[in-house]
Every structure is written in C-alpha cells, then in structure tokens.
C-alpha atoms as a PDB file:
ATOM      1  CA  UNK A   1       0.000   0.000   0.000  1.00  0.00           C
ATOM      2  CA  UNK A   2       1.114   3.454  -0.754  1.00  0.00           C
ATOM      3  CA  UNK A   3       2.300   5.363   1.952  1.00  0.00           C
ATOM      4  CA  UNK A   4       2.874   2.449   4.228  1.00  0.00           C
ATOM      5  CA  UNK A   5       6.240   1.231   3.888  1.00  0.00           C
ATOM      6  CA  UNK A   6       8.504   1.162   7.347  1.00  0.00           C
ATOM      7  CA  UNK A   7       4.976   1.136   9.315  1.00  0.00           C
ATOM      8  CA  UNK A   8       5.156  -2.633  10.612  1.00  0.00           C
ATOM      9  CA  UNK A   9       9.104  -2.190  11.119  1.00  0.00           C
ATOM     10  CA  UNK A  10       8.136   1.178  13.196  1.00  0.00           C
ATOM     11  CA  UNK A  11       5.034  -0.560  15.153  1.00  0.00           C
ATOM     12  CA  UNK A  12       7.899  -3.759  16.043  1.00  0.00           C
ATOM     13  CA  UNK A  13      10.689  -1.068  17.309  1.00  0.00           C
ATOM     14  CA  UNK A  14       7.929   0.365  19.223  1.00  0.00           C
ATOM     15  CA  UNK A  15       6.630  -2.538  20.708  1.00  0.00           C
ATOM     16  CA  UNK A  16       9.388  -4.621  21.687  1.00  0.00           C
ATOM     17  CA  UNK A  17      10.571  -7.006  22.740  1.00  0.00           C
ATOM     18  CA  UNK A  18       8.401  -9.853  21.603  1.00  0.00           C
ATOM     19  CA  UNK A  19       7.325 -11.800  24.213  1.00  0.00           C
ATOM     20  CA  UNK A  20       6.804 -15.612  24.339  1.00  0.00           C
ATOM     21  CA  UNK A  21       3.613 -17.498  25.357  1.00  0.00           C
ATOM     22  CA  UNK A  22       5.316 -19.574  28.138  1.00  0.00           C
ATOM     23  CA  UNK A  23       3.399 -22.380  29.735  1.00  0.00           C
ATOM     24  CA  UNK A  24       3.421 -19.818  32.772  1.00  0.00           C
ATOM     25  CA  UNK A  25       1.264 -17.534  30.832  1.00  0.00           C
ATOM     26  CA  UNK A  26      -1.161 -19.987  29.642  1.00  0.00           C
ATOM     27  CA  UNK A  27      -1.735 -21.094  33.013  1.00  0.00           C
ATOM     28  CA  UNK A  28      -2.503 -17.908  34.303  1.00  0.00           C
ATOM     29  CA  UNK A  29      -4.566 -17.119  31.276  1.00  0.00           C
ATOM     30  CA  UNK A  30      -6.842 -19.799  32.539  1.00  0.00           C
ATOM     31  CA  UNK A  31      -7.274 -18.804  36.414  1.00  0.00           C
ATOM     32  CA  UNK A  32      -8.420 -15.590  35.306  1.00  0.00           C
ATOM     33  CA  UNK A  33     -11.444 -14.337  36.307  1.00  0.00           C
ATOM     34  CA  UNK A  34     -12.678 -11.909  33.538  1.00  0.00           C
ATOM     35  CA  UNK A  35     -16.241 -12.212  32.016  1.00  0.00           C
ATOM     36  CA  UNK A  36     -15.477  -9.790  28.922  1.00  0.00           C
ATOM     37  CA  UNK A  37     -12.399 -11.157  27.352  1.00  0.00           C
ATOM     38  CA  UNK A  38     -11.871 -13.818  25.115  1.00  0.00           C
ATOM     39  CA  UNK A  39      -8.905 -16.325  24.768  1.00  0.00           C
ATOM     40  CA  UNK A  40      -6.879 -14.098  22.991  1.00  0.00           C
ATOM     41  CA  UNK A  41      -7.356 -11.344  25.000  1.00  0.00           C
ATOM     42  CA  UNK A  42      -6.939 -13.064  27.965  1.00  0.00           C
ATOM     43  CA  UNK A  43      -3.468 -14.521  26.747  1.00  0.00           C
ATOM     44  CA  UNK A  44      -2.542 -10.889  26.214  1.00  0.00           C
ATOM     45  CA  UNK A  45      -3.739 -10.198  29.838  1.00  0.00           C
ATOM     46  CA  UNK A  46      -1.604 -12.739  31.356  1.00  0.00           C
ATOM     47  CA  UNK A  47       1.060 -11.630  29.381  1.00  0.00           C
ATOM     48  CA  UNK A  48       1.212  -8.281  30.968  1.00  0.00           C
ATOM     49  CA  UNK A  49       0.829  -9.609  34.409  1.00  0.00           C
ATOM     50  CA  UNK A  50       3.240 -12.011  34.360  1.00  0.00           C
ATOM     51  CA  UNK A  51       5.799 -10.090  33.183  1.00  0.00           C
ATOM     52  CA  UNK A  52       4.836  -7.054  35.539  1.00  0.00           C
ATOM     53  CA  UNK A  53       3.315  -4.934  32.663  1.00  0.00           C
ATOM     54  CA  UNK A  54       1.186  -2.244  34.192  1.00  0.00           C
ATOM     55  CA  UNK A  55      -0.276  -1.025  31.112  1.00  0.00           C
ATOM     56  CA  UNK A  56      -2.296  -2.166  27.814  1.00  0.00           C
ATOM     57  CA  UNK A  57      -2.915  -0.318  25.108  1.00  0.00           C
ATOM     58  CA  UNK A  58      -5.543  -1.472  23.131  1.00  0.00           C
ATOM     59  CA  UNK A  59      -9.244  -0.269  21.877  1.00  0.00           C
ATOM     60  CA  UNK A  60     -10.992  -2.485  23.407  1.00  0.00           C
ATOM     61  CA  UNK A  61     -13.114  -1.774  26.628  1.00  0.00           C
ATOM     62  CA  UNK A  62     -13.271  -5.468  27.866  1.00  0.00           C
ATOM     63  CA  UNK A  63     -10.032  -4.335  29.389  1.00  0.00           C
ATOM     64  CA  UNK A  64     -11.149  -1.770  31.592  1.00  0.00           C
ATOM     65  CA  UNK A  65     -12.516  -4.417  34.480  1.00  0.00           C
ATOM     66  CA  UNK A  66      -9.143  -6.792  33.882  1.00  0.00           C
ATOM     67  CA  UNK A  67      -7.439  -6.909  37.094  1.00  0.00           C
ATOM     68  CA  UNK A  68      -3.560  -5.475  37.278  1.00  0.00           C
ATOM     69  CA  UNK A  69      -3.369  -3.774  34.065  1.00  0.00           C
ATOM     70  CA  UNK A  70      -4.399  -0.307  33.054  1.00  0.00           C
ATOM     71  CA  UNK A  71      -6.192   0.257  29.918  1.00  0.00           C
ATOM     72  CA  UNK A  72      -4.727   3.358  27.694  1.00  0.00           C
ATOM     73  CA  UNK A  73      -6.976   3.560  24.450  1.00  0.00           C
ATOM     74  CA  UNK A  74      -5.084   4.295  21.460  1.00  0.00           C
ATOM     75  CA  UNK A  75      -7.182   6.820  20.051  1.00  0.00           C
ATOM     76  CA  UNK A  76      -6.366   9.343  23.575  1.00  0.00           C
ATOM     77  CA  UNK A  77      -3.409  10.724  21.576  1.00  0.00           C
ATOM     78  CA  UNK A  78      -2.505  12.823  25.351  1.00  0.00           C
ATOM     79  CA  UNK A  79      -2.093   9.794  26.791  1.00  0.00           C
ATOM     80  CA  UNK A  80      -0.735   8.206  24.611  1.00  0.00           C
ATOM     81  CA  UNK A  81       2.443  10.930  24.122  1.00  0.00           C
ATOM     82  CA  UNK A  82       2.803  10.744  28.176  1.00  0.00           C
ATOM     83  CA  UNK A  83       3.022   7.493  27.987  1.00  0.00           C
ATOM     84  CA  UNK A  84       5.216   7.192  25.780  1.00  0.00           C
ATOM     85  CA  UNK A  85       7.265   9.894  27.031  1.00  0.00           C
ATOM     86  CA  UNK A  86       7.871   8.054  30.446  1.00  0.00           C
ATOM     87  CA  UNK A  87       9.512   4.979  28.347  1.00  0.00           C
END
C-alpha cells in the first residue's frame, strides 16, 4: 500500500521485545477471572501480568474491568504521548 512502507518495522521497534507465550502464561490465562475477554485477549492479559506490565494499550473496553493492568486507548493521543514519554 502506498504510503505504508517502514509502518510494521516502526510498530515492532515500538513494541518490543516480543514476548513468548510460556506455559506460565497460559496457566494464568486460565485462572483468570474476567467475564469480557476472550482467549486471545486473555493470553494478552496474562502476558502483561506475568511479566509485571502495568499497562495495555488497546481499543478495546473489555479491558477496563481486567485486574492489574491499566487500559490506555489508542485513540487518547494525550495519553498516549505521556506514555510514551515516560519509556
């Protein structure tokens, strides 16, 4: 696509590092107690927890009730900067 090229090497820089599903994860994935996520999401839940991740950013509001991880939604550009700022 026009216009595009260097965005998914930009959004992995940003993002890193890549972090593995462990069996760790997966376990805690399935103790959680969150009515409003999915497997997916709550894979991406216990990855933030058990690698003492405070924060998610993501659109999506199922988040919001998770326990241990704030939500920052992507499309709060403020919060986003000051966030980003502080890493």
């Amino acid at each position: 696509m026009p216009g595009l090229d260097g965005v998914a090497e930009a959004a992995f820089t940003l993002m890193r590092p890549v972090l593995a599903v462990t069996d760790e994860v997966v376990a805690a994935a399935f103790g959680l107690q969150v009515d409003k996520l999915g497997a997916n999401d709550r894979i991406q839940l216990a990855t933030c927890l058990v690698n003492g991740i405070p924060n998610i950013l993501t659109a999506d509001r199922g988040f919001d009730d998770a326990p241990g991880v704030r939500r920052i939604d992507p499309a709060d550009l403020p919060e986003v900067r000051t966030h980003l700022a502080r890493a």
